[in-house]
C-alpha atoms as a PDB file:
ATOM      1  CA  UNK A   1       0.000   0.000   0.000  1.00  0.00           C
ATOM      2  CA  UNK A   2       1.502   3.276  -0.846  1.00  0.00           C
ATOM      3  CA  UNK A   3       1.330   6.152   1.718  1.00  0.00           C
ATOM      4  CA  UNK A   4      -1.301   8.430   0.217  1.00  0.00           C
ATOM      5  CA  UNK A   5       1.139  11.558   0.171  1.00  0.00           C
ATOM      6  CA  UNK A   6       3.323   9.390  -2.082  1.00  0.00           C
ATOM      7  CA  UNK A   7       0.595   8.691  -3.990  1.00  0.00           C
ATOM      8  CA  UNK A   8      -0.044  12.140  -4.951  1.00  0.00           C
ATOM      9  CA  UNK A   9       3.673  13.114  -5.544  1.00  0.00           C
ATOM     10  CA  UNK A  10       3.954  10.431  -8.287  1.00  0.00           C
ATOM     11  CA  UNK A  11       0.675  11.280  -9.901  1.00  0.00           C
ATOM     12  CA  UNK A  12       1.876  14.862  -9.961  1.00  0.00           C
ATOM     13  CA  UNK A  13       5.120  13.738 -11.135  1.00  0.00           C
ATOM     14  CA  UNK A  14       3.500  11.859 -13.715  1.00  0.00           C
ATOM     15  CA  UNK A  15       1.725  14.795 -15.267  1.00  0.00           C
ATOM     16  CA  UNK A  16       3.351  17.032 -17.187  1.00  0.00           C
ATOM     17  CA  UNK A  17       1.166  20.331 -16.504  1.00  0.00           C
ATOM     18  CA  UNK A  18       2.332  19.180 -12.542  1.00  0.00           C
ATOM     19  CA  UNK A  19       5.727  17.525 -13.168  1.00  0.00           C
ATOM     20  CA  UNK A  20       7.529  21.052 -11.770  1.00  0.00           C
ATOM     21  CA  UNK A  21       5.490  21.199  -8.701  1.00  0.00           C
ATOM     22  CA  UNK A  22       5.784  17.283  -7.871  1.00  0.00           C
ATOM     23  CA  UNK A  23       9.408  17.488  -8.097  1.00  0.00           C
ATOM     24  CA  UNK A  24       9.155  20.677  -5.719  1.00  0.00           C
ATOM     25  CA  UNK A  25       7.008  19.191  -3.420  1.00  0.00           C
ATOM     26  CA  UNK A  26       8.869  16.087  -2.986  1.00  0.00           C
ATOM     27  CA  UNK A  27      12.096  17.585  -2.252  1.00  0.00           C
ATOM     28  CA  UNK A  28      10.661  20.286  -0.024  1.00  0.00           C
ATOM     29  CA  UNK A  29       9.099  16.719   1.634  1.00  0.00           C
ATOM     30  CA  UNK A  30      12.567  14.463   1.963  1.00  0.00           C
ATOM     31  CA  UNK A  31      15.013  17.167   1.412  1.00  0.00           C
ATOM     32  CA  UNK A  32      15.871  18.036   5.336  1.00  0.00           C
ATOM     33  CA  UNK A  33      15.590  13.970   6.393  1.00  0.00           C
ATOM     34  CA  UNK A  34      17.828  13.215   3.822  1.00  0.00           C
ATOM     35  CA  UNK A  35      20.290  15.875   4.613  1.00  0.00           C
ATOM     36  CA  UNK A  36      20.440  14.656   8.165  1.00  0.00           C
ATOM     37  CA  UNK A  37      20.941  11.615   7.010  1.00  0.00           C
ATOM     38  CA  UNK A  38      23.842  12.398   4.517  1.00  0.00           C
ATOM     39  CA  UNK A  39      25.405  14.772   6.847  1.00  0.00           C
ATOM     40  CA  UNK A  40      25.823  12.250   9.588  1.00  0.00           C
ATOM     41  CA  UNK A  41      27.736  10.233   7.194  1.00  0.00           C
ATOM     42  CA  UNK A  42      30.064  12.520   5.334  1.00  0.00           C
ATOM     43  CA  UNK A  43      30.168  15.364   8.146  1.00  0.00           C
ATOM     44  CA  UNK A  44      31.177  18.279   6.152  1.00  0.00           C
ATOM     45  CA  UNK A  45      28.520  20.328   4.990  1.00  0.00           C
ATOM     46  CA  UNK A  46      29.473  21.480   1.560  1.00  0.00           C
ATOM     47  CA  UNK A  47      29.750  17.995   0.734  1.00  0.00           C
ATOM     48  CA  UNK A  48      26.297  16.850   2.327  1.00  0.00           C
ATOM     49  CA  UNK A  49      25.317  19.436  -0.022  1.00  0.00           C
ATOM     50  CA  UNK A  50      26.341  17.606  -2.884  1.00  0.00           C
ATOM     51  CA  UNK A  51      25.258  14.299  -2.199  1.00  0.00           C
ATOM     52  CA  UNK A  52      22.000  15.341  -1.242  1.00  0.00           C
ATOM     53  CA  UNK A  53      21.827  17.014  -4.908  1.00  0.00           C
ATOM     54  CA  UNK A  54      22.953  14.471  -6.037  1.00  0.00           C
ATOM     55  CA  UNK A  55      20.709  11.790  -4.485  1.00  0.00           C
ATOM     56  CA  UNK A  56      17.665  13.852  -5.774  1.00  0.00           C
ATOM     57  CA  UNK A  57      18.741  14.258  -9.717  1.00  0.00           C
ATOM     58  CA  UNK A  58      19.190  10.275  -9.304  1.00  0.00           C
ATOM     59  CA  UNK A  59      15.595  10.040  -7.609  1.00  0.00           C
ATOM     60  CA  UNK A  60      13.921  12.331 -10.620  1.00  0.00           C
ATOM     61  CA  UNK A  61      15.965  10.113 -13.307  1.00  0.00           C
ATOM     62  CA  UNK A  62      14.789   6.648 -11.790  1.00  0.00           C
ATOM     63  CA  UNK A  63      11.425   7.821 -10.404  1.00  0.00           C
ATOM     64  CA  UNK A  64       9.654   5.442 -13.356  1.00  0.00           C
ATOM     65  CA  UNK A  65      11.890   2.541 -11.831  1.00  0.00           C
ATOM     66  CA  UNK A  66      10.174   3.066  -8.187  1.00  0.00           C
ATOM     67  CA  UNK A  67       7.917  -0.015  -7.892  1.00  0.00           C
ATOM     68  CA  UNK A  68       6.477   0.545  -4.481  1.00  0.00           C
ATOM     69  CA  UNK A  69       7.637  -2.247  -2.512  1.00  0.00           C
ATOM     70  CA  UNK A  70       8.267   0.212  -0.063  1.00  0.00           C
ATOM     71  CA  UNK A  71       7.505   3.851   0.985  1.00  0.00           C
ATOM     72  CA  UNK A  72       8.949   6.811  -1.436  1.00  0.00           C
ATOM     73  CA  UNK A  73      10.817   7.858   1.616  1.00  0.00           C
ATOM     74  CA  UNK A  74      12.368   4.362   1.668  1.00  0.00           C
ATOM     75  CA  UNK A  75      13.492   4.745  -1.643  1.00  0.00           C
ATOM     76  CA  UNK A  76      14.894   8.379  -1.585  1.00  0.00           C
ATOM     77  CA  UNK A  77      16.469   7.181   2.067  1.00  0.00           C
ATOM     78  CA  UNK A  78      18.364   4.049   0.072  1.00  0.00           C
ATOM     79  CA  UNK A  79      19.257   6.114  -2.810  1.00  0.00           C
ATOM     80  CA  UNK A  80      20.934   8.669  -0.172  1.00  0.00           C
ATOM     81  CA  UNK A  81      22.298   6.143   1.620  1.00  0.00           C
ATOM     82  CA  UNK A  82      24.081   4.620  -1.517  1.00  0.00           C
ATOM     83  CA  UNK A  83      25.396   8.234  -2.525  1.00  0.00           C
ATOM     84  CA  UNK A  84      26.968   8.759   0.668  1.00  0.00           C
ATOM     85  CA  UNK A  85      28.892   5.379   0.817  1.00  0.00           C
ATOM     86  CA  UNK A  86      29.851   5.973  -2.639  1.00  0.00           C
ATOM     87  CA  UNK A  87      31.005   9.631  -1.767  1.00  0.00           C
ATOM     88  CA  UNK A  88      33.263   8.080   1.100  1.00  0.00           C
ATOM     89  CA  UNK A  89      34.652   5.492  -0.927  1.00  0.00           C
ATOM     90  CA  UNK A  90      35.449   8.235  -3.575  1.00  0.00           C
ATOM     91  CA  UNK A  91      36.956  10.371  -1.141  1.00  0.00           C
ATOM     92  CA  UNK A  92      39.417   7.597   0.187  1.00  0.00           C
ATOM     93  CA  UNK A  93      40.212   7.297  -3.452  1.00  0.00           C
ATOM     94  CA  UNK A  94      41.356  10.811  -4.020  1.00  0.00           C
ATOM     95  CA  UNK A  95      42.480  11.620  -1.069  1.00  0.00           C
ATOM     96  CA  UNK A  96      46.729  10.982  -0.560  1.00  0.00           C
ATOM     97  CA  UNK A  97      46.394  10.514   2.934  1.00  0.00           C
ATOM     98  CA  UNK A  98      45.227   7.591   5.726  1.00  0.00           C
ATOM     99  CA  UNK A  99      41.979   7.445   6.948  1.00  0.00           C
ATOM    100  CA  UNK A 100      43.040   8.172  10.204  1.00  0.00           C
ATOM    101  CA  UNK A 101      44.308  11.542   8.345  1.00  0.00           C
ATOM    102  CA  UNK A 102      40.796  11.969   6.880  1.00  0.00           C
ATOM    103  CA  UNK A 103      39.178  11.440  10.323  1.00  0.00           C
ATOM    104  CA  UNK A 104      41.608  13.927  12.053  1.00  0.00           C
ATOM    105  CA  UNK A 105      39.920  16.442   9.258  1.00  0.00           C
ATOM    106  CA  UNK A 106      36.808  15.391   9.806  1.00  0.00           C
ATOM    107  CA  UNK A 107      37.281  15.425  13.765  1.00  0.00           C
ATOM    108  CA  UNK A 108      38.508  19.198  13.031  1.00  0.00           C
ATOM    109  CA  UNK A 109      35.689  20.348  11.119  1.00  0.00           C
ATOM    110  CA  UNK A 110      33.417  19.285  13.975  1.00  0.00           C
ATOM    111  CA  UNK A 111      35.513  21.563  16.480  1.00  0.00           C
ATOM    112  CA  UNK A 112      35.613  24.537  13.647  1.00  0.00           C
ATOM    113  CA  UNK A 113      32.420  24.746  11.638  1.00  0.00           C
ATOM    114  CA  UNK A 114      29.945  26.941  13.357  1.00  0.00           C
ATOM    115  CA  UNK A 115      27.465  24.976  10.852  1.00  0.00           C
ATOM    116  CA  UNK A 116      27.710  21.958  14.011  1.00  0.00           C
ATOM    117  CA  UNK A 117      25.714  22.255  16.635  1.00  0.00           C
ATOM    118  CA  UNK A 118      25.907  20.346  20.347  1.00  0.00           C
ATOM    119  CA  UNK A 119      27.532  21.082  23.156  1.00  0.00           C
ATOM    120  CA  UNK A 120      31.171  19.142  23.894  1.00  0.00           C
ATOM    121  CA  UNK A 121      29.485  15.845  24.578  1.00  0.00           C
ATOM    122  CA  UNK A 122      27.463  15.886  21.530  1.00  0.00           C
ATOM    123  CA  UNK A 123      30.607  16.507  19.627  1.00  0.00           C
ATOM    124  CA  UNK A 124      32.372  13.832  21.521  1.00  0.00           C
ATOM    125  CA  UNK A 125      29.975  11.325  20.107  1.00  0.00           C
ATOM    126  CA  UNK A 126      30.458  12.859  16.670  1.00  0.00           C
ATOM    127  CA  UNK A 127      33.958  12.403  16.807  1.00  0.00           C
ATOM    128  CA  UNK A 128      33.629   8.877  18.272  1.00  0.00           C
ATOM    129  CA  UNK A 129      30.849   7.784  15.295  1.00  0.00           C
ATOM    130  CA  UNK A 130      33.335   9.133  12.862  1.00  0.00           C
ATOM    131  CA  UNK A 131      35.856   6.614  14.127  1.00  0.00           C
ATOM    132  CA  UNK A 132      33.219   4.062  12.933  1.00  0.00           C
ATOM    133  CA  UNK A 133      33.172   1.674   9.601  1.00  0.00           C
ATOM    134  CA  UNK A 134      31.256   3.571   7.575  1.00  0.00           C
ATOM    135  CA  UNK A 135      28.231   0.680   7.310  1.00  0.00           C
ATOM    136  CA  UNK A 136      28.039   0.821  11.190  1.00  0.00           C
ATOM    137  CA  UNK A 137      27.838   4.592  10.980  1.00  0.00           C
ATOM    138  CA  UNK A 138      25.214   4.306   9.064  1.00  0.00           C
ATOM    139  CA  UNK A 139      23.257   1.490  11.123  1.00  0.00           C
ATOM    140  CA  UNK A 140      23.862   3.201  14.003  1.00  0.00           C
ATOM    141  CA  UNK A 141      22.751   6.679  12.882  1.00  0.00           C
ATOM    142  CA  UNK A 142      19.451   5.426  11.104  1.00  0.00           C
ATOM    143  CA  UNK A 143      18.870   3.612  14.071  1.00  0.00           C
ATOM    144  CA  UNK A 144      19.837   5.822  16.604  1.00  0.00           C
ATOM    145  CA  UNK A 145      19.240   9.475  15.247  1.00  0.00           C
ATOM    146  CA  UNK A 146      16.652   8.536  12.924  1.00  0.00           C
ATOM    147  CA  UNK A 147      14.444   6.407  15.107  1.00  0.00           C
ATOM    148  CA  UNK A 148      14.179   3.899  12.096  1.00  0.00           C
ATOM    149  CA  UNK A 149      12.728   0.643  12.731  1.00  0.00           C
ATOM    150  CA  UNK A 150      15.824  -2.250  11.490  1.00  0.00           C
ATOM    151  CA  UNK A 151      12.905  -3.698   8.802  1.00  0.00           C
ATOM    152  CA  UNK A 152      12.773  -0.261   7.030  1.00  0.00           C
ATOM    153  CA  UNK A 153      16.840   0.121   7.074  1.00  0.00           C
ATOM    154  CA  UNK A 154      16.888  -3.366   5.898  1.00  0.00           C
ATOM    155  CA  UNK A 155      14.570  -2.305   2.858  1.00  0.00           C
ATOM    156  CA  UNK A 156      17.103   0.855   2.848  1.00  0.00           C
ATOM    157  CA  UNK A 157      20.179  -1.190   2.797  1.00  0.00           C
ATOM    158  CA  UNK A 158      19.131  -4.280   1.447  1.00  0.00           C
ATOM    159  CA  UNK A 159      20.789  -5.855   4.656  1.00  0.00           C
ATOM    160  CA  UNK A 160      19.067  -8.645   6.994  1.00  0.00           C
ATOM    161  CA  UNK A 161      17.716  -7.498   9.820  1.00  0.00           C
ATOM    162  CA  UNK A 162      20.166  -9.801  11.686  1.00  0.00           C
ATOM    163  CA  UNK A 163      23.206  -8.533  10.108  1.00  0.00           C
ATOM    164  CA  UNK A 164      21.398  -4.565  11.180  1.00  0.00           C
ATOM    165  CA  UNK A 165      21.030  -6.074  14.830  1.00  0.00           C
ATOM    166  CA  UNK A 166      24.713  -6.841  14.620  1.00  0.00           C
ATOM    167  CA  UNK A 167      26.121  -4.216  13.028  1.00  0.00           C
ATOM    168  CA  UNK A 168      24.879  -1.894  15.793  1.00  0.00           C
ATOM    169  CA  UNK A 169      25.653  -3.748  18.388  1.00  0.00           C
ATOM    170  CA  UNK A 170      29.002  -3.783  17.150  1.00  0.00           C
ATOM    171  CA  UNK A 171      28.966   0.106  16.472  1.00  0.00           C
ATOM    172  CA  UNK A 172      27.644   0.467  20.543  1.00  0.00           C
ATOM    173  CA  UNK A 173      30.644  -1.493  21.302  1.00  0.00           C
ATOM    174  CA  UNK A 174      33.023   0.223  19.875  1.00  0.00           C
ATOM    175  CA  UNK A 175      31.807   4.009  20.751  1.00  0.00           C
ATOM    176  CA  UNK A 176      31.491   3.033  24.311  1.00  0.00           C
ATOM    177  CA  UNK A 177      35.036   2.004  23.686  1.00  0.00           C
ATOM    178  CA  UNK A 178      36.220   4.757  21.974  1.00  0.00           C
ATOM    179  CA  UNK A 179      34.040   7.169  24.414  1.00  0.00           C
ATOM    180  CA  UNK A 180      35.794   5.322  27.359  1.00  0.00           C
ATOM    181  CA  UNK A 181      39.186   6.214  26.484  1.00  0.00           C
ATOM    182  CA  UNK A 182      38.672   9.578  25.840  1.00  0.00           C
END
């Protein structure tokens, strides 16, 4: 069954005389979810910016592939999810330093950008979820941050629920560890 506001966005997008305004109105609906989402993954804003652009033109090319075995927000959410691991991978790529180089620069745009908000233990945890693989990072902050039941991240990341269950347990572990030594 399709949520009746996605209902509505596709038959907009369908239309031509609509087609603007559906595209509008469906980024004005996912854009700021998504955008959490992406930002929690790559941390640096101008670069959430991209992705999330990104993850949108991708959405309005495919948006005749959706079949709606799950929720439009689903969708958008896996698309942005797939972005965002591509964009790290990418990033390792291009970069000429270590990852542990690449997380001190993250690490320093938490401390620098006033675009991050939180007080110091917020940014603690930041800086400890940074530290993370980045599929645990993003278990942990779908599950965590987003509030996402693990059946709709397993639709998101095509991952068992199991594997989900593990993955963030794992991810716990290892920021209490990392949290503990700090």
């Amino acid at each position: 069954m399709v949520p009746l506001i996605d209902a509505k966005l596709l038959e907009m997008i369908k239309t031509p005389e609509t087609r603007d305004k559906g595209y509008r109105v469906l980024i004005e609906t996912y854009q700021k979810r998504v955008y959490g989402l992406v930002r929690k993954m790559v941390i640096i804003h101008e670069d959430a910016d991209d992705v999330v652009q990104n993850t949108f033109i991708k959405a309005f090319k495919n948006i005749h592939k959706f079949n709606h075995k799950s929720s439009l927000f689903t969708w958008i959410y896996r698309i942005a999810v797939n972005e965002s691991l591509n964009f790290l991978e990418k990033k390792k790529r291009w970069t000429f330093f270590s990852m542990e180089d690449h997380h001190e620069v993250m690490e320093s745009y938490l401390d620098k950008s006033p675009l991050v908000d939180g007080d110091e233990i917020q940014r603690k945890l930041q800086k400890a979820i940074i530290r993370l693989p980045e599929k645990q990072r993003l278990v942990f902050n779908l599950r965590y941050f987003e509030e996402l039941p693990y059946e709709e991240i397993s639709k998101m990341t095509q991952t068992s629920v199991g594997g989900l269950k593990a993955s963030y347990h794992h991810a716990v572990k290892k920021l209490e560890e990392i949290l503990k030594e700090e």
